[in-house]
Protein backbone atom coordinates (compact mmCIF):
# COMPACT_ATOMS: atom_id res chain seq x y z
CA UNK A 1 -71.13 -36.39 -147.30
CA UNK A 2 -71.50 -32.45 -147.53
CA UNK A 3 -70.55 -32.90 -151.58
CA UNK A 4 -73.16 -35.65 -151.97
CA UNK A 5 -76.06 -33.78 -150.53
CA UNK A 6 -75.37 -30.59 -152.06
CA UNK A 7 -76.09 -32.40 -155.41
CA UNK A 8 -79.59 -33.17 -154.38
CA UNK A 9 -82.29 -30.61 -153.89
CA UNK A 10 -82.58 -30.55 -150.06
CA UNK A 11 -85.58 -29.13 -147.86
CA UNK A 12 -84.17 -26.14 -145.32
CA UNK A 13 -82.97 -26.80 -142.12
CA UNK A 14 -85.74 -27.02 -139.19
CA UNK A 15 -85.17 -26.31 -135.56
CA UNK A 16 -87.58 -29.22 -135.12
CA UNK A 17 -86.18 -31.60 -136.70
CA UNK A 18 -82.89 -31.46 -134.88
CA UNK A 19 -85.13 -31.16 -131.24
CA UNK A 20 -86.72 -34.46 -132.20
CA UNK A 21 -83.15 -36.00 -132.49
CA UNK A 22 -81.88 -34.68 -129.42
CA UNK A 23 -84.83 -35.79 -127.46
CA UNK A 24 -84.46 -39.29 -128.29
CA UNK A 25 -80.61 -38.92 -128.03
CA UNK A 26 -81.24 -37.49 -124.70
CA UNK A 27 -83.47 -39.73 -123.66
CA UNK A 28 -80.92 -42.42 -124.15
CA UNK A 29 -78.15 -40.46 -122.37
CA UNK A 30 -80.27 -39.89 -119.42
CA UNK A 31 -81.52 -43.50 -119.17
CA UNK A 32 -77.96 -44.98 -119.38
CA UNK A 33 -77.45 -42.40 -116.01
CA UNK A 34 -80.99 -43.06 -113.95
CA UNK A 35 -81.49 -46.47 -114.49
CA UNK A 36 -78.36 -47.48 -112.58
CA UNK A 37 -78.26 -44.79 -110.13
CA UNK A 38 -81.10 -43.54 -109.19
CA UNK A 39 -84.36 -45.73 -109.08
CA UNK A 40 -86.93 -42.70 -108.27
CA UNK A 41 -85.80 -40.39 -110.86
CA UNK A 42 -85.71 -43.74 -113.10
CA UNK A 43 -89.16 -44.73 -112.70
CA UNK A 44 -90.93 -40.87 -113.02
CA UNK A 45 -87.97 -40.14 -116.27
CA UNK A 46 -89.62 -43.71 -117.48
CA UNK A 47 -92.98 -42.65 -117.14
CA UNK A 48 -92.52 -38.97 -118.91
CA UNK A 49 -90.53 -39.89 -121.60
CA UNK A 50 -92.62 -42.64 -122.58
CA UNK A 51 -95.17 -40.33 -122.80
CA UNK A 52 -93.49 -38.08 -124.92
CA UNK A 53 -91.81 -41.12 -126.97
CA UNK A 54 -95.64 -41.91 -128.00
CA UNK A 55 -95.72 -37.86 -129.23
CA UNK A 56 -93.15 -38.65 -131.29
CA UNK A 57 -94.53 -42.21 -132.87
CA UNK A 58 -97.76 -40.72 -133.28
CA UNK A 59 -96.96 -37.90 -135.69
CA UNK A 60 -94.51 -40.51 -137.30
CA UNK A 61 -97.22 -42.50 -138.00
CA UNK A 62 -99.45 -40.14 -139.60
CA UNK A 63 -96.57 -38.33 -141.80
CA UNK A 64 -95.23 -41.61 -143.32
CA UNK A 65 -98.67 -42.68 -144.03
CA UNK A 66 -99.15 -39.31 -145.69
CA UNK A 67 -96.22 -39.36 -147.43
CA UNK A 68 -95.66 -42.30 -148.24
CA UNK A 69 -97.00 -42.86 -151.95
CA UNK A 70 -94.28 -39.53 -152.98
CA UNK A 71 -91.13 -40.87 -151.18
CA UNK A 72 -91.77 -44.85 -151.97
CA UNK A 73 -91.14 -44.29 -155.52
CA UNK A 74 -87.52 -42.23 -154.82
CA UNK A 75 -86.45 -45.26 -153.22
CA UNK A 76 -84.06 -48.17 -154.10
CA UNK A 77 -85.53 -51.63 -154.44
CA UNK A 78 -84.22 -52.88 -151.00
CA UNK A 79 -84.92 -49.38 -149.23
CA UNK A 80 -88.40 -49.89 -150.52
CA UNK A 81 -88.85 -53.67 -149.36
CA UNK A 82 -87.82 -52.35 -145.58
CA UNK A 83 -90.40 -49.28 -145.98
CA UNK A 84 -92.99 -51.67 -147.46
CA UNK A 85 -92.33 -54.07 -144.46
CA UNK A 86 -92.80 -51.50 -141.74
CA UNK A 87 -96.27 -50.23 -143.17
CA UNK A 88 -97.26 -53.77 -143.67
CA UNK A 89 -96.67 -54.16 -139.90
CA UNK A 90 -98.07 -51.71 -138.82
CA UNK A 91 -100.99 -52.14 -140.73
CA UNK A 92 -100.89 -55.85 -139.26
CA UNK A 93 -100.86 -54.71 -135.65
CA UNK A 94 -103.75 -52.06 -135.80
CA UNK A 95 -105.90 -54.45 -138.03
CA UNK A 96 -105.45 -58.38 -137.18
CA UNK A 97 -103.51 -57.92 -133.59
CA UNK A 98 -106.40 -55.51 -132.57
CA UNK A 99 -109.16 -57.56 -133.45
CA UNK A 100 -107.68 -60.66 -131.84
CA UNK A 101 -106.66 -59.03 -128.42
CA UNK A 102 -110.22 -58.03 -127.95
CA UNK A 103 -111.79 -61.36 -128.90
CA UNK A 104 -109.12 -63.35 -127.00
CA UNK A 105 -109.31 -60.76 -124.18
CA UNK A 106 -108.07 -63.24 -120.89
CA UNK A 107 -106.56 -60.09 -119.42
CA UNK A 108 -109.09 -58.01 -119.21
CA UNK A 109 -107.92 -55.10 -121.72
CA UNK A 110 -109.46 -52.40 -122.73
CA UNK A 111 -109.55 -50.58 -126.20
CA UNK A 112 -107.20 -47.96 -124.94
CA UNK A 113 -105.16 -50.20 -123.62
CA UNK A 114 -104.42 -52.52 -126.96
CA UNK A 115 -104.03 -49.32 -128.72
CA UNK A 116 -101.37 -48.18 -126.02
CA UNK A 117 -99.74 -51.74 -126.97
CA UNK A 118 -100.00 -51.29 -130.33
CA UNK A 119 -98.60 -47.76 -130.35
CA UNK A 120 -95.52 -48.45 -128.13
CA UNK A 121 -94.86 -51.61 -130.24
CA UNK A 122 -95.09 -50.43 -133.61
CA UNK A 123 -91.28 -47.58 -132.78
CA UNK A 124 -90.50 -48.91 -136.63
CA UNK A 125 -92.84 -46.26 -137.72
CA UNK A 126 -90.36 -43.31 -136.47
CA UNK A 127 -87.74 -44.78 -139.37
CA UNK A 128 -89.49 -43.89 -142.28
CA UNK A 129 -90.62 -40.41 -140.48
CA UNK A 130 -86.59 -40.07 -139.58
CA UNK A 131 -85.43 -41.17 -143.21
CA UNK A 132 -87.95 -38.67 -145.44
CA UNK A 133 -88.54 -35.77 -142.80
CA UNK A 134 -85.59 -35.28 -139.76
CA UNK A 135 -82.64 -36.43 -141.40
CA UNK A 136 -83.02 -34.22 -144.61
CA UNK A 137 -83.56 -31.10 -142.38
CA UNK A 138 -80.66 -31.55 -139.95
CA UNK A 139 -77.74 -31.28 -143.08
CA UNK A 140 -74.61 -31.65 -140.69
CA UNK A 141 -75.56 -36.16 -139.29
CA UNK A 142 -71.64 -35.41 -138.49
CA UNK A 143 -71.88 -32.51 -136.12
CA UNK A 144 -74.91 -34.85 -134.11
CA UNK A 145 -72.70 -38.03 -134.23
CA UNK A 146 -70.81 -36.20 -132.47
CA UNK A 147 -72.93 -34.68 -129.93
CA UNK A 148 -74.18 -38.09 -129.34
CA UNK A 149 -70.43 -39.43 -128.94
CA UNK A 150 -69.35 -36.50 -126.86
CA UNK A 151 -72.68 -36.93 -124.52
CA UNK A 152 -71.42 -40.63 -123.24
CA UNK A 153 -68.75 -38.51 -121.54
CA UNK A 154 -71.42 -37.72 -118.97
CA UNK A 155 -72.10 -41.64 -118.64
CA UNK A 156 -68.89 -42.61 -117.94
CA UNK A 157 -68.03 -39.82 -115.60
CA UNK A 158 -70.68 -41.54 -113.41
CA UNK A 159 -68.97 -45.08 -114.16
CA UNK A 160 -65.58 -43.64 -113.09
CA UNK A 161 -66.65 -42.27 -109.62
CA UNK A 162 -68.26 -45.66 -109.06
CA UNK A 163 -65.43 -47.55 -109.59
CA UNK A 164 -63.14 -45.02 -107.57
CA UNK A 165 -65.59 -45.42 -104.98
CA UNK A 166 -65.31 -48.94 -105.00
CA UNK A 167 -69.49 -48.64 -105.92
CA UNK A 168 -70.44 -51.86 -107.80
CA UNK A 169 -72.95 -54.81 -108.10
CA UNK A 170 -71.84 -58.57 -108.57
CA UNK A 171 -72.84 -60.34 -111.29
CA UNK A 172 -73.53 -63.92 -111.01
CA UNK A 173 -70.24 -65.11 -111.15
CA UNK A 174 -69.20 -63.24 -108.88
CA UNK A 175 -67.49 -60.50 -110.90
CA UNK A 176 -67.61 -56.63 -110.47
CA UNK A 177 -70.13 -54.28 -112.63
CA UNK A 178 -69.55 -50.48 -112.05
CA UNK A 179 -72.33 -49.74 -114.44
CA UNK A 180 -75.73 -50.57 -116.20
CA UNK A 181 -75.79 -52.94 -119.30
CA UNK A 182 -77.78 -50.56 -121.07
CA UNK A 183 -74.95 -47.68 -121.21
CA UNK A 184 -73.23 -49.62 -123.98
CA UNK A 185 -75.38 -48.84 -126.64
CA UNK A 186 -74.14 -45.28 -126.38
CA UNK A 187 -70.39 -46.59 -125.81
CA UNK A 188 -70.84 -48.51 -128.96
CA UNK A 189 -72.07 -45.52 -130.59
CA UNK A 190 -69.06 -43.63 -129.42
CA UNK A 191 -66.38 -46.60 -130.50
CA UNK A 192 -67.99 -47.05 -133.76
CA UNK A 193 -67.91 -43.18 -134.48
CA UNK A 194 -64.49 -42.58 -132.85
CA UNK A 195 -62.58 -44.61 -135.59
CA UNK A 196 -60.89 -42.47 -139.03
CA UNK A 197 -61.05 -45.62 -141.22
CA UNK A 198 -65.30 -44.88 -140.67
CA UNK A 199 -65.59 -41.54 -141.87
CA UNK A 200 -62.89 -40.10 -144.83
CA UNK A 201 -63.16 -36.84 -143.98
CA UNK A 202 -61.99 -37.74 -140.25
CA UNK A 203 -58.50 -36.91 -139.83
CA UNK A 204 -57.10 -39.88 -136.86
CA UNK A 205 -58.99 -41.63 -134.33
CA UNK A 206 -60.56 -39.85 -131.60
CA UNK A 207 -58.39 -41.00 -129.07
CA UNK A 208 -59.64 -39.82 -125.99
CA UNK A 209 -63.21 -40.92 -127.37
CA UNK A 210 -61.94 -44.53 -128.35
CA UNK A 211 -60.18 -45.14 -124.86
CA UNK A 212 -63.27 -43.43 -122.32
CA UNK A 213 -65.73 -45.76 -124.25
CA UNK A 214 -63.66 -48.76 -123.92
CA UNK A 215 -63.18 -48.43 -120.52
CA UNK A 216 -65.94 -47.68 -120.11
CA UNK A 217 -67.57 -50.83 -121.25
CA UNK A 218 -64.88 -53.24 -119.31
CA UNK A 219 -66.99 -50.94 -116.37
CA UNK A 220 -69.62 -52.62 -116.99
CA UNK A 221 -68.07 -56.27 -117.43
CA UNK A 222 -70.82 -57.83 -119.58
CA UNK A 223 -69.45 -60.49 -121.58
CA UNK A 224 -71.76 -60.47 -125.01
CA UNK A 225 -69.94 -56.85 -125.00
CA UNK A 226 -67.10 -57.29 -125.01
CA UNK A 227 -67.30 -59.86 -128.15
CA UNK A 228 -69.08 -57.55 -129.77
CA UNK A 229 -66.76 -55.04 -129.39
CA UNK A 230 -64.26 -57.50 -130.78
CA UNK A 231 -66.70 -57.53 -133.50
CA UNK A 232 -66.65 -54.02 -134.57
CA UNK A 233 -62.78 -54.26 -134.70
CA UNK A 234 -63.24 -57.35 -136.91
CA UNK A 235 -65.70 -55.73 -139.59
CA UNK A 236 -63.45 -52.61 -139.82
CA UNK A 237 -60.38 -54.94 -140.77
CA UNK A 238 -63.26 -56.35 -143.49
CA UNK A 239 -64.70 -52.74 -144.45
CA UNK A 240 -60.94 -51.75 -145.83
CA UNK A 241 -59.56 -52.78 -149.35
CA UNK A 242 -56.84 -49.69 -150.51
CA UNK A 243 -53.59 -50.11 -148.70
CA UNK A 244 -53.82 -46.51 -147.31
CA UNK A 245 -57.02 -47.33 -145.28
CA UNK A 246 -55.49 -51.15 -144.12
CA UNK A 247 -52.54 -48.85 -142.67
CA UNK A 248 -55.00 -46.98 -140.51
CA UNK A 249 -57.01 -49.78 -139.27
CA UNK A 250 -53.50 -51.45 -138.49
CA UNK A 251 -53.29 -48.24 -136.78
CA UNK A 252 -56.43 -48.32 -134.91
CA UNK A 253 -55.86 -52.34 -134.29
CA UNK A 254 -52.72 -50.98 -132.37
CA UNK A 255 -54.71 -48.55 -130.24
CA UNK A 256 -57.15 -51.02 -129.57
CA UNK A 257 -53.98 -53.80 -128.01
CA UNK A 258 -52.92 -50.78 -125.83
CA UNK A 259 -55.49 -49.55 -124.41
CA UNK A 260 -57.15 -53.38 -124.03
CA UNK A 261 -53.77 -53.99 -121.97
CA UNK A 262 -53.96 -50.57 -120.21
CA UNK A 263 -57.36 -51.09 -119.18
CA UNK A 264 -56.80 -54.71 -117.99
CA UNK A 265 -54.17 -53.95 -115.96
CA UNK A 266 -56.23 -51.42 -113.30
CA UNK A 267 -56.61 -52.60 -110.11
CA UNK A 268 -59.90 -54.51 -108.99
CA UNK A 269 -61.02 -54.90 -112.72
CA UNK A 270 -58.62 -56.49 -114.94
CA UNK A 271 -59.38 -60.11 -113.01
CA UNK A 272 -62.52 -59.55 -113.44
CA UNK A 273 -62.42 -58.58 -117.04
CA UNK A 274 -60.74 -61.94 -117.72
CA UNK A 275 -63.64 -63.82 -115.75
CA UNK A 276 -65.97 -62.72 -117.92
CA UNK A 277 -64.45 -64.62 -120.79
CA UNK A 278 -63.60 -67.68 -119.00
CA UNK A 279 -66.33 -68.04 -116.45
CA UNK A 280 -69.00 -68.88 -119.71
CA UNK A 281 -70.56 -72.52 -118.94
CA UNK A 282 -74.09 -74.01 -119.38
CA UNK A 283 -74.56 -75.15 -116.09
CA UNK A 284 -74.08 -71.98 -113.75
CA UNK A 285 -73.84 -68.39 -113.54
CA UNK A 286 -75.11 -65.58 -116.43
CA UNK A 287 -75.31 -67.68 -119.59
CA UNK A 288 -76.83 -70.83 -117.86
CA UNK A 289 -80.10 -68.77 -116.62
CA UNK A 290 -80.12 -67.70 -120.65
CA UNK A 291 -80.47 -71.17 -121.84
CA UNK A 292 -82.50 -72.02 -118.99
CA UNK A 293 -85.29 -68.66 -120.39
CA UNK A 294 -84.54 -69.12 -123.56
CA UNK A 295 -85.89 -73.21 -123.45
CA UNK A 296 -88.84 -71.74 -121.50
CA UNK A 297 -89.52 -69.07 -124.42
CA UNK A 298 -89.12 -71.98 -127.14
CA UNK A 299 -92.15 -73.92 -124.84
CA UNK A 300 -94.08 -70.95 -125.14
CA UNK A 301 -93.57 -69.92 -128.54
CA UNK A 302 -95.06 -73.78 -129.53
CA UNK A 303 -97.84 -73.25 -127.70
CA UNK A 304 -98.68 -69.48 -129.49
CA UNK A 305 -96.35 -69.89 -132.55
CA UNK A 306 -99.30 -67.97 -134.97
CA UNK A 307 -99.67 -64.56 -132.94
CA UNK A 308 -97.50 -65.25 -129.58
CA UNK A 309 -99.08 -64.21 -126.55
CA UNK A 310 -99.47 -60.68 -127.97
CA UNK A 311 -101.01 -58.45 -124.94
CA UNK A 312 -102.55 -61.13 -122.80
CA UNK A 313 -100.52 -60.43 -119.70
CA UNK A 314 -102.24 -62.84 -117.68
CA UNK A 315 -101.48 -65.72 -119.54
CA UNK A 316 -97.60 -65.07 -119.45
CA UNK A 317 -97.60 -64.35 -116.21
CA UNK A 318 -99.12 -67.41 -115.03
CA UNK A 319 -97.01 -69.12 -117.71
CA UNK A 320 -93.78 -67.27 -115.46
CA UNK A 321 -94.99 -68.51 -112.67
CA UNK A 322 -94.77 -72.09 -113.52
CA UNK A 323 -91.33 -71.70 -114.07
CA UNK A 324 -89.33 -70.48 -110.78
CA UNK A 325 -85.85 -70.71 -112.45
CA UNK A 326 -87.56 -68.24 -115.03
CA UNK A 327 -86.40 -64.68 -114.47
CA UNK A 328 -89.58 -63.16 -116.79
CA UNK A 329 -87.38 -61.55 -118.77
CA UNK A 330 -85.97 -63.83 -122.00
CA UNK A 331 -82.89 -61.85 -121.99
CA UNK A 332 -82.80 -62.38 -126.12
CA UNK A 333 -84.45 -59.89 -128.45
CA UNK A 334 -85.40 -62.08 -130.64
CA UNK A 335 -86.85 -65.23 -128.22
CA UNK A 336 -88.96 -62.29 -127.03
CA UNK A 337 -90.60 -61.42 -130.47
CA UNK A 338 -91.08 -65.49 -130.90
CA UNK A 339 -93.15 -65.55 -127.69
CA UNK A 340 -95.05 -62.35 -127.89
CA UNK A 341 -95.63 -61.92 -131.47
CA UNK A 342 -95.27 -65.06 -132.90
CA UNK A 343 -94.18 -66.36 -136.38
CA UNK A 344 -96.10 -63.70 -138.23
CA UNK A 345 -94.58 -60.57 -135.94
CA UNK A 346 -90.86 -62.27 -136.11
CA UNK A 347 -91.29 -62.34 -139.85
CA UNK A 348 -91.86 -58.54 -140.20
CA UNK A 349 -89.25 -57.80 -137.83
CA UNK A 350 -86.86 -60.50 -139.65
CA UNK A 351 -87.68 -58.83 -143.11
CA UNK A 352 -87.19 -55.59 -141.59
CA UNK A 353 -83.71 -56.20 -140.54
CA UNK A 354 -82.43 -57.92 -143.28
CA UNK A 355 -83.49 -55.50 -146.11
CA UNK A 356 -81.81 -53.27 -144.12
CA UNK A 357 -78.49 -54.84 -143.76
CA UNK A 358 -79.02 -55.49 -147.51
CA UNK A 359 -78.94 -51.71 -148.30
CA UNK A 360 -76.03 -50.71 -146.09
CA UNK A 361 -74.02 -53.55 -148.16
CA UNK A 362 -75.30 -52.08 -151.66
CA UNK A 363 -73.62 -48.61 -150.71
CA UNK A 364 -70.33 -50.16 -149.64
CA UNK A 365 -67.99 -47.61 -150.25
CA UNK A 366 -70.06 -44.71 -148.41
CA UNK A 367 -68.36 -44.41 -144.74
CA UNK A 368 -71.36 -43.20 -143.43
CA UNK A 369 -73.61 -45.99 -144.16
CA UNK A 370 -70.60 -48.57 -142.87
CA UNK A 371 -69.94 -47.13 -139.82
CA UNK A 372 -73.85 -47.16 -139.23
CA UNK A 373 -74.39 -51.00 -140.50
CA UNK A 374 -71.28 -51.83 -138.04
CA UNK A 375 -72.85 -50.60 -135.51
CA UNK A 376 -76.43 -51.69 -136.20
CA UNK A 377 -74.62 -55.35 -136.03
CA UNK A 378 -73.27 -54.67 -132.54
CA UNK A 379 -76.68 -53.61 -131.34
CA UNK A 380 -77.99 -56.67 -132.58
CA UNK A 381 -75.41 -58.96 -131.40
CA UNK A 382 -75.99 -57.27 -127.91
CA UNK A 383 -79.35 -57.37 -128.17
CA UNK A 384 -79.25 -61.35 -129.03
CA UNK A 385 -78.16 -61.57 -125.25
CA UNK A 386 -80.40 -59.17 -123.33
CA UNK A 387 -83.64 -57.78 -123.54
CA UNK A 388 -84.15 -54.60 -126.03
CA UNK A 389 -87.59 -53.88 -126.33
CA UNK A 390 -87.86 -50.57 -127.47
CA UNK A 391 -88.09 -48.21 -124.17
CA UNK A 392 -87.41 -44.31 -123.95
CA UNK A 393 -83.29 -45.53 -122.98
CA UNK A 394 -82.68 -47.79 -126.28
CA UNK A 395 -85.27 -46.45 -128.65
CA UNK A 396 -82.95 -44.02 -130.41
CA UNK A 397 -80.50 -46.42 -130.94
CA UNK A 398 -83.58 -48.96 -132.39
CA UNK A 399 -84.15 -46.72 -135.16
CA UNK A 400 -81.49 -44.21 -135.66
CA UNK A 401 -79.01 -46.78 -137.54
CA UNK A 402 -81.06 -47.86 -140.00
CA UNK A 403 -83.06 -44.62 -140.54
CA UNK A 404 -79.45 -43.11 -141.56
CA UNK A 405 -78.87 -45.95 -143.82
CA UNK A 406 -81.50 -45.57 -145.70
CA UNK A 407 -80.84 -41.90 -145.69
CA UNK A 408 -78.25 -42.09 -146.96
CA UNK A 409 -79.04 -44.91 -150.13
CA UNK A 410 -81.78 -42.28 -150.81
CA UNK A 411 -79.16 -39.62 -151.66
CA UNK A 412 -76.98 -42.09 -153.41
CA UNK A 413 -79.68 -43.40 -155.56
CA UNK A 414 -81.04 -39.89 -156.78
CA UNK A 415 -77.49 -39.15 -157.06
CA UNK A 416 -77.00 -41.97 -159.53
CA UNK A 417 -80.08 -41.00 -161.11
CA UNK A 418 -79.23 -37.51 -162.28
């Protein structure tokens, strides 16, 4: 990537730009740690660092607007469909969603209020700020991958003494979870970045890295996980065309089958690792109280299929209400735009998503912007089965993927251009 860069005219590095990183990085470390284990440091970390994630979307917002008529112009034709998507957004939710949460105001808001909404809802903004501003200043993305891989270490240690402790919560079928659902994002991270076949200038798999994240996810015995896990393996098999590469995802499939079996085999989790696969019906347990919300969101998104149910709290909670077997949570990302944004908010986030998918295909044969896209596709498929609304704990990994990719088409482009 080093070669590729050096091609381009870069801005200098900026101390800033790599303590803007870290903070959100950190800020999904520590929330993987305090949201399962300690509940009063959760909720006062929850309330400070959403505070300071709103200092970092609101000079987002007002650089990308600045900047934006110079750095649309460098960009590819689907880069620039995602970039035009998030201003149009944006632009959407501070003009028509403002307007209609104070005329259709059955919860009492006030201005500040809708334009706390609007601020925490509108995270996309931080991609274009990331793309055009942090990533070009912080040169080495491979040393921070790696901080950010290294950093789940600290997770994990906390899952380990848990399950040595014999520390757990039971899922609804009865199975054993040593650790919060949300700490896979970063073990994803870690898997995805762990594997040579991602990165050429990687020399092997990190194998301490691959086998701590795996384990540590069969920790946490969530079953949409574990497939996508299975997931990344698949796509990496796909990624690979040159015999030398299939030879070291063969490789890496190997490591993978060992340490699966290894893992399966401790005591106290390898029945319920199995469980988790073949516990999965519609009429009890986990997946049936996902139907069960995610019928509930489908009556509420025909009722408010325009705008959704936007801010008006009052309305979905009395909606809640007249479901009991409702949890008030949709646990599905997208089920939960449907009902609180509508047709017209799933549509931005929809076009969003896809142009970006669409851009880490175009550039192919750059590792970097694979190994992101994989991963972007295993937060997604996670996501599809739990809630993700952006929050201080999952915002970085929101954003970061596809602020990378389109990092990185940027440089390819101009470097095609020259």
């Amino acid at each position: 990537m080093s070669e590729v860069i050096s091609q381009i005219k870069q801005p200098r590095k900026n101390v800033f730009a790599a303590l803007i990183f870290l903070f959100l990085a950190g800020c999904a470390v520590a929330g993987g740690i305090l949201q399962e284990e300690f509940t009063t440091l959760n909720l006062i970390f929850f309330g400070i660092t959403l505070g300071l994630t709103d200092a970092v979307i609101f000079p987002s917002l007002v650089y990308s607007f600045i900047a934006y008529n110079h750095n649309i112009l460098q960009e590819s034709k689907q880069a620039r469909a995602v970039f035009k998507a998030i201003f149009a957004y944006v632009i959407y939710e501070f003009t028509v969603i403002f307007v209609l949460s104070l005329v259709d105001n059955k919860s009492n808001l006030t201005v500040q209020n809708v334009l706390r909404n609007i601020v925490q809802r509108i995270y996309f903004i931080i991609i274009p700020f990331f793309a055009w501003w942090v990533l070009p200043r912080m040169k080495n993305l491979d040393k921070y991958f790696r901080i950010v891989s290294y950093s789940s270490l600290i997770i994990f240690v906390f899952h380990l003494s848990n399950f040595i402790l014999g520390i757990y919560s039971l899922t609804e079928t009865g199975n054993k979870r040593y650790g919060w659902v949300g700490a896979t994002l970063l073990y994803g991270f870690t898997l995805t970045n762990s594997l040579e076949l991602m990165n050429k200038s990687r020399k092997g798999n990190n194998l301490f890295l691959l086998f701590t994240s795996l384990l540590g996810i069969v920790f946490i015995a969530h079953r949409s996980v574990f497939n996508a896990v299975l997931f990344i393996v698949a796509m990496a098999f796909l990624i690979s065309k040159d015999k030398g590469k299939n030879l070291r995802i063969y490789k890496s499939a190997i490591y993978f089958a060992l340490g699966g079996f290894v893992m399966t085999q401790l005591s106290g989790i390898g029945a319920d690792f199995v469980e988790r696969f073949t516990s999965a019906d519609t009429q009890t347990g986990n997946l049936a109280s996902r139907i069960v919300g995610w019928e509930f969101g489908a009556e509420l998104f025909r009722d408010n299929w325009l705008f959704g149910l936007n801010f008006n709290t009052t309305n979905f909670s009395n909606a809640v209400s007249q479901n009991m077997n409702f949890v008030n949570i949709f646990h599905n990302f997208f089920m939960q735009i449907l009902v609180t944004e509508g047709a017209l908010g799933f549509v931005f986030h929809i076009t969003i998503l896809i142009f970006g998918i669409k851009t880490a295909v175009k550039n192919k044969k750059d590792p970097i912007s694979n190994q992101m896209l994989i991963y972007y596709l295993y937060f997604l498929f996670v996501a599809f089965f739990n809630v993700t609304y952006a929050n201080p704990g999952t915002l970085f990994f929101s954003i970061f993927p596809l602020s990378v990719i389109l990092y990185r088409d940027r440089i390819l482009t101009n470097q095609q251009n020259i």
